[in-house]
Protein backbone atom coordinates (compact mmCIF):
# COMPACT_ATOMS: atom_id res chain seq x y z
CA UNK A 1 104.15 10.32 -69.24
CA UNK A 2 101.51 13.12 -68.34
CA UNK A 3 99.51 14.88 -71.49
CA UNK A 4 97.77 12.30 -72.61
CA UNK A 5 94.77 9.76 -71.07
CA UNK A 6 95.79 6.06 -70.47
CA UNK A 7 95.01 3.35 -71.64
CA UNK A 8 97.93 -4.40 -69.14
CA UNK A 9 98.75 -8.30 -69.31
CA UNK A 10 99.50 -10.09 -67.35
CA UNK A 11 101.11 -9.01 -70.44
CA UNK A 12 99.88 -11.73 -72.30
CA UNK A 13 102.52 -11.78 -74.89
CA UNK A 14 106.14 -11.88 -74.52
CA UNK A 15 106.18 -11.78 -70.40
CA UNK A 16 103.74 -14.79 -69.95
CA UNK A 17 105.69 -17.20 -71.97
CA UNK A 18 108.33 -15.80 -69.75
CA UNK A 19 106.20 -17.13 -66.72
CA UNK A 20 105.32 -20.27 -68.72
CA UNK A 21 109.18 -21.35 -69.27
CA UNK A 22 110.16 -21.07 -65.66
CA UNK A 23 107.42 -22.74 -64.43
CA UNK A 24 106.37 -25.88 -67.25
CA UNK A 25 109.58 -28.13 -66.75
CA UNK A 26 108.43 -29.89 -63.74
CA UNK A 27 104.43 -29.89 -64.74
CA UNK A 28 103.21 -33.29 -65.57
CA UNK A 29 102.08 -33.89 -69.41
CA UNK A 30 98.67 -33.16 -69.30
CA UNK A 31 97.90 -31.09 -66.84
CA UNK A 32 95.64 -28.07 -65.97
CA UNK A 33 97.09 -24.90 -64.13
CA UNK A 34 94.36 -22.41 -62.96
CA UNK A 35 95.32 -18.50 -62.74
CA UNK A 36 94.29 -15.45 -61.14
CA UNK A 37 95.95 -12.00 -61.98
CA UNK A 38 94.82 -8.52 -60.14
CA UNK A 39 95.84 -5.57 -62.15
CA UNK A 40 95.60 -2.13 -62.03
CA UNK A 41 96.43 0.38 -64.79
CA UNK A 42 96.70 3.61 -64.60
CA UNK A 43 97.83 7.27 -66.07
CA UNK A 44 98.07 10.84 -66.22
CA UNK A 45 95.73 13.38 -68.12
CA UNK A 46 97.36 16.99 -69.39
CA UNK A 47 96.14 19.04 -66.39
CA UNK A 48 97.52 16.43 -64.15
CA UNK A 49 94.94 14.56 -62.92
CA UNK A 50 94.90 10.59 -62.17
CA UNK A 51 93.14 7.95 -62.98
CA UNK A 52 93.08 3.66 -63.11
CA UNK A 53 91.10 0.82 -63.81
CA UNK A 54 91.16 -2.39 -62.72
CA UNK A 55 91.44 -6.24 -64.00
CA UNK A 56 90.45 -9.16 -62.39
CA UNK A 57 91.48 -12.17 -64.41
CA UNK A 58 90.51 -15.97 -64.60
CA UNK A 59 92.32 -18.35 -66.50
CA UNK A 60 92.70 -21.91 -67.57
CA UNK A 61 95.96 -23.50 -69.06
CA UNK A 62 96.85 -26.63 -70.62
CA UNK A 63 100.62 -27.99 -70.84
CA UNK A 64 101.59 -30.73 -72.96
CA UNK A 65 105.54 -31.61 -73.37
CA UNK A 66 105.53 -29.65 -77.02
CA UNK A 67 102.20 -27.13 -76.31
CA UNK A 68 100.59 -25.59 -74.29
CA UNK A 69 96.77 -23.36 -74.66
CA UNK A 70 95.93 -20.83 -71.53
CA UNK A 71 92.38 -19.41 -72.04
CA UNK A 72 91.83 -15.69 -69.99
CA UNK A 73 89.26 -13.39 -69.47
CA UNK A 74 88.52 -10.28 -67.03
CA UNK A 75 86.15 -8.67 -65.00
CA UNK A 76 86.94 -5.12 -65.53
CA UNK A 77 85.68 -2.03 -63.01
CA UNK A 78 86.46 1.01 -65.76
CA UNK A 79 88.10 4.14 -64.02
CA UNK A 80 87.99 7.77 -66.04
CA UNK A 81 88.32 7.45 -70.09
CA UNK A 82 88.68 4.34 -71.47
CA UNK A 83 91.69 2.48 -73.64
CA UNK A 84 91.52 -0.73 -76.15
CA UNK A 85 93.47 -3.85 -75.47
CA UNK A 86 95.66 -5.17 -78.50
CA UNK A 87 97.60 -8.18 -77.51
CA UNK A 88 100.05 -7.66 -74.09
CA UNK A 89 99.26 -3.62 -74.25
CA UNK A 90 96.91 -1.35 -73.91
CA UNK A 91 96.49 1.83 -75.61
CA UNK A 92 94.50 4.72 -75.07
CA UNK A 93 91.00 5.48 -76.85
CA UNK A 94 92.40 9.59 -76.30
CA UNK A 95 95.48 11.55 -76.39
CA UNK A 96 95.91 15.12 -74.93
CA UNK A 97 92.77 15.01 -73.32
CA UNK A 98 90.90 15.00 -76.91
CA UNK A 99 88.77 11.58 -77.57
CA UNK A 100 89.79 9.57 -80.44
CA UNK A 101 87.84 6.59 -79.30
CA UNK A 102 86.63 7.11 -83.55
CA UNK A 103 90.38 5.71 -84.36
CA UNK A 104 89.06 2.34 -83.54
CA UNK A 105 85.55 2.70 -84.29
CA UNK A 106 83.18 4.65 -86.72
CA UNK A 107 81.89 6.54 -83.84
CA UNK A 108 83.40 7.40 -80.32
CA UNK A 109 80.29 5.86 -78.02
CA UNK A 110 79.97 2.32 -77.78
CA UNK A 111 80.59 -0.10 -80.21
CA UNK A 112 79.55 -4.00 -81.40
CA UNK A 113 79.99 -7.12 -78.55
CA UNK A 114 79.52 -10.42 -78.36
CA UNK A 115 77.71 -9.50 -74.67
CA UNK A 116 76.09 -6.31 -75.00
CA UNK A 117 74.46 -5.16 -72.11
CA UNK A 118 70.89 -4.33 -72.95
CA UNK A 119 69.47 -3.34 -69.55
CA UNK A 120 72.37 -1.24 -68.63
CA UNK A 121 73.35 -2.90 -65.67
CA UNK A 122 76.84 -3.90 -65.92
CA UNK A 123 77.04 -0.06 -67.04
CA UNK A 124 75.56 1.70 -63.97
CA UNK A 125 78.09 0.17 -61.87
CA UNK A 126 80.89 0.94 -64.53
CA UNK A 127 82.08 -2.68 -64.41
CA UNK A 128 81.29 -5.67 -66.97
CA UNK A 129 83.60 -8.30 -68.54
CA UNK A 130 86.77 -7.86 -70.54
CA UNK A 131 87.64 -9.38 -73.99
CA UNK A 132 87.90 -13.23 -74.18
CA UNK A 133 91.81 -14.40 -75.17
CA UNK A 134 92.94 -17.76 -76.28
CA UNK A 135 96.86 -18.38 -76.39
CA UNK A 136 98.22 -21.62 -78.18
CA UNK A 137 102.36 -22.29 -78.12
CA UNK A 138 103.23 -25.26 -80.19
CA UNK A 139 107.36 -26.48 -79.52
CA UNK A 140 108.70 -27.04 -83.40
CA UNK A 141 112.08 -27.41 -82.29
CA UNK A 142 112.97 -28.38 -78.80
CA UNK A 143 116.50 -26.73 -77.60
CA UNK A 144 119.39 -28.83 -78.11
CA UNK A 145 122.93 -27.86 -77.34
CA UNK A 146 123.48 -23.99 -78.87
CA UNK A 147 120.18 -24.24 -80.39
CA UNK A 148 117.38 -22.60 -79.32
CA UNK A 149 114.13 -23.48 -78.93
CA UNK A 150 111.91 -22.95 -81.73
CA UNK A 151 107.98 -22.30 -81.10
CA UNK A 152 105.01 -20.99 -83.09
CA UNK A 153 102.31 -19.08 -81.14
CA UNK A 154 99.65 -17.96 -81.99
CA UNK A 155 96.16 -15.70 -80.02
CA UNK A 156 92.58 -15.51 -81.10
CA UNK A 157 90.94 -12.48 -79.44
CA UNK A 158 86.78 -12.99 -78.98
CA UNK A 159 85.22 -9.57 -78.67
CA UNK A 160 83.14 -10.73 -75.51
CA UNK A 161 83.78 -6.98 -73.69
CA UNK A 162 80.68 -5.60 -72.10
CA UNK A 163 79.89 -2.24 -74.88
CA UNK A 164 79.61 0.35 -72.49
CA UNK A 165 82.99 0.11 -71.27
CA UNK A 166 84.12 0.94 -74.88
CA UNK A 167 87.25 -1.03 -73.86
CA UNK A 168 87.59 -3.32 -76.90
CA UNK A 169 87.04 -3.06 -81.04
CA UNK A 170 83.87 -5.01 -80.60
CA UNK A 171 85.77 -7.26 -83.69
CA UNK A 172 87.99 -10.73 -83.60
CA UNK A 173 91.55 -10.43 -83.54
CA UNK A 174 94.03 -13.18 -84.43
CA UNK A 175 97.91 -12.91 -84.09
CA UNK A 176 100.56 -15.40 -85.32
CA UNK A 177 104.41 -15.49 -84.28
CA UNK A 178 107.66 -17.14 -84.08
CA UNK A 179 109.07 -17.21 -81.09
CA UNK A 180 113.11 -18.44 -80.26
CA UNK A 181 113.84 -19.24 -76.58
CA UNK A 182 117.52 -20.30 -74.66
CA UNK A 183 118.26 -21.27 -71.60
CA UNK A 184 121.95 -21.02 -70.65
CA UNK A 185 122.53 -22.19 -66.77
CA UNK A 186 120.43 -19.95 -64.93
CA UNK A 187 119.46 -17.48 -67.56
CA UNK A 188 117.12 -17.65 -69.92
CA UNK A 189 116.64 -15.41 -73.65
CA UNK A 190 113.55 -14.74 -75.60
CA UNK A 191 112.98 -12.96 -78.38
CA UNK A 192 109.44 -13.11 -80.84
CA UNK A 193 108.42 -11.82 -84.17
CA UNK A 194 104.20 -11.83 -85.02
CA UNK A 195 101.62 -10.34 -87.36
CA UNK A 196 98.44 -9.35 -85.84
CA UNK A 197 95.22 -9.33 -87.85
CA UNK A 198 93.26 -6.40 -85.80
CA UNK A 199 89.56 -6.59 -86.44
CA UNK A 200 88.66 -3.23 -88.37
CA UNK A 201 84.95 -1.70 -88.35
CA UNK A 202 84.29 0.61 -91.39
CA UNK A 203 85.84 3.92 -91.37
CA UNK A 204 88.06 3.17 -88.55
CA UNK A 205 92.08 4.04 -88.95
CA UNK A 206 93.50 0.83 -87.93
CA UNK A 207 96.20 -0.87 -89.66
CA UNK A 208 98.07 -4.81 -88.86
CA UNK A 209 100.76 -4.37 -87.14
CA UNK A 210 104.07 -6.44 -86.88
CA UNK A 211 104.80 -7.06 -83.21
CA UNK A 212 108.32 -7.72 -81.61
CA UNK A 213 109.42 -8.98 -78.29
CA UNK A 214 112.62 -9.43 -76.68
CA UNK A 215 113.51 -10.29 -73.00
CA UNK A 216 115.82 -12.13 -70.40
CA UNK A 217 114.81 -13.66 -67.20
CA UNK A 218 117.08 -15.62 -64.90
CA UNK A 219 116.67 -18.34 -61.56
CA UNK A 220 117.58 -16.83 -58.15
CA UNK A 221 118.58 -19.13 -55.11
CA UNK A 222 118.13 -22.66 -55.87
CA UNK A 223 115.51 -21.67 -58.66
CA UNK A 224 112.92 -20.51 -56.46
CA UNK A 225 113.00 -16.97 -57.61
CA UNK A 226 112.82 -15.56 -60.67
CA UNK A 227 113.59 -12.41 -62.22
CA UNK A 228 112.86 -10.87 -66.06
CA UNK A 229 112.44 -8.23 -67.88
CA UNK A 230 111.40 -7.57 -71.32
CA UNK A 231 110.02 -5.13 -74.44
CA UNK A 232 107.20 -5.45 -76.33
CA UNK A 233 106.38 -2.94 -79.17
CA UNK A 234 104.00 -3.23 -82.37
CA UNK A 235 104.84 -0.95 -85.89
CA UNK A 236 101.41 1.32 -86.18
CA UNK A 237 98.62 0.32 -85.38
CA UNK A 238 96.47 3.27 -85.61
CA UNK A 239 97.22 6.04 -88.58
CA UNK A 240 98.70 9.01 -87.32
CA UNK A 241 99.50 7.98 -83.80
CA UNK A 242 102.78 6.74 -81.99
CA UNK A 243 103.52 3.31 -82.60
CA UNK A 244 102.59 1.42 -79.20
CA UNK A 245 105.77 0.39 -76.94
CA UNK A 246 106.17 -0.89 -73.55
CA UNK A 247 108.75 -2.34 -70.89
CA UNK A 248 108.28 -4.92 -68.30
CA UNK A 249 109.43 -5.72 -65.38
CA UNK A 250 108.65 -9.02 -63.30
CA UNK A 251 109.10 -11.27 -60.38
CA UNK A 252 107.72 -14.96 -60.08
CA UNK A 253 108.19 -17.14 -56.68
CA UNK A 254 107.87 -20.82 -57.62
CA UNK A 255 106.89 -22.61 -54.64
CA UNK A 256 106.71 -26.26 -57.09
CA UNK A 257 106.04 -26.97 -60.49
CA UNK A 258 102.46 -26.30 -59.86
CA UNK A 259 102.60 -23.25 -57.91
CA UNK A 260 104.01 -19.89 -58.39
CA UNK A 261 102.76 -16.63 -57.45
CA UNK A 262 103.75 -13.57 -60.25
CA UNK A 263 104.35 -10.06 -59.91
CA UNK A 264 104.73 -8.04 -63.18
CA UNK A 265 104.90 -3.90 -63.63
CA UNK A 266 105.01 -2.26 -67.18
CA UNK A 267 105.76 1.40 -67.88
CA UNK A 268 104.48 2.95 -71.55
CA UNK A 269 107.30 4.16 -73.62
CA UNK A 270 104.93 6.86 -75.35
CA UNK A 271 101.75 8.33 -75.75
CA UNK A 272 99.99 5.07 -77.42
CA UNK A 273 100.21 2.98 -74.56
CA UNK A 274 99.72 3.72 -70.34
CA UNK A 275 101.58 5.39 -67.77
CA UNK A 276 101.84 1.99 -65.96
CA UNK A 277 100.45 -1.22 -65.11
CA UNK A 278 100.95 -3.05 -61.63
CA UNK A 279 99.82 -6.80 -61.00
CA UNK A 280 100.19 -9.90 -59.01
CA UNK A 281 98.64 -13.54 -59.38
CA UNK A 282 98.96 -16.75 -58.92
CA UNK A 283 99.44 -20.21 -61.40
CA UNK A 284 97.99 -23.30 -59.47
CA UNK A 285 97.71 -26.47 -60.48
CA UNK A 286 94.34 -28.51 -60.80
């Protein structure tokens, strides 16, 4: 997808609870699961050239027999041009080589944080911290014979990205969703339908979207392995541009019910979201 500057998750929206499903059967009520996630995303500008950034991600998660809350936040090192992270994608602050950082904020610079970065520092080495998310998945209807499983989740995005990286919208965002999820012998369906609440500075083109996510994974071996793919899009989010889509592709190796290690591609489906995104991590229990 060349002609156009880039803009991941984990993608923390309909591939995670992927991730979540095959591993949280065996986890004891109660218990914490650490994370770590490396990611790189990347892309193409219109006179070819390359560039990425990359994520390193900490995380937290909680798992309870009918919820579960997983808390994440990065340390990002910024590559060339710079993209905004809405939910499980990432879309780019320009298109065609032309800056429309202004689509998300009243000017193009730097914007509002909950950390700015008076002295610069984070800056000078182009690195600083990512936006702050908070997942919550609460079970309303456990599966039971041709019925699915029936779950509300939810997100509150904290605006804790360092300014200079003009990577975030400097505002809260808050999603909610229903989610429906069936397992059928080694196979297992997902499909979710949300409303995201973006946080909006004044002049700024930014509408809510409605997001939409629909996947299958399914057990390998004797459920060791684990292979899923899945689609995430959102209706437009920003007047006048592409509405943002993606595809996933991923691989988790569950070594117990308290260890996996998680490998997870995207490609963007269109100019609103990047070329790619590659990552691998590991859930581990505490």
């Amino acid at each position: 997808m060349s002609g156009r500057s880039i803009n991941i998750t984990l993608i923390l929206s309909g591939i995670v609870l992927f991730l979540i499903s095959f591993s949280e059967a065996g986890i004891a009520q109660g218990k914490f699961i650490g994370n770590a996630t490396l990611q790189v995303v990347g892309g193409n500008f219109s006179d070819g050239s390359h560039y990425a950034s990359t994520y390193v991600y900490g995380g937290l998660r909680y798992q309870e027999q009918r919820f579960n809350l997983n808390l994440n936040i990065p340390v990002v090192f910024a590559g060339n041009g710079s993209f905004t992270q809405v939910g499980g994608i990432y879309i780019p602050n320009s298109h065609n080589g032309e800056d429309s950082g202004g689509m998300w904020h009243n000017d193009s610079t730097s914007h509002g944080s909950m950390m700015d970065d008076e002295n610069g520092m984070m800056s000078s080495l182009n690195a600083g911290i990512g936006d702050l998310y908070l997942y919550g998945s609460y079970k309303v209807f456990l599966q039971k014979n041709v019925l699915p499983e029936i779950s509300l989740d939810s997100y509150i995005k904290f605006p804790t990205a360092t300014s200079s990286l003009n990577i975030g919208t400097g505002k809260f965002d808050f999603n909610i969703a229903v989610s429906l999820r069936k397992t059928f012998n080694k196979f297992l369906f997902y499909t979710q339908l949300g409303y995201l609440f973006v946080g909006k500075t004044e002049g700024s083109d930014v509408v809510n979207p409605v997001t939409f996510s629909i996947g299958i994974g399914a057990y390998l071996g004797k459920g060791n392995h684990a292979l899923f793919a899945g689609y995430d899009s959102y209706s437009t989010i920003v007047n006048g541009f592409a509405s943002p889509k993606q595809f996933a592709l991923g691989y988790s190796y569950i070594v117990s019910p308290t260890l996996s290690y998680n490998f997870i591609t995207s490609f963007g489906l269109n100019n609103s979201t990047s070329d790619f995104s590659l990552s691998g991590g590991i859930n581990f229990g505490i």
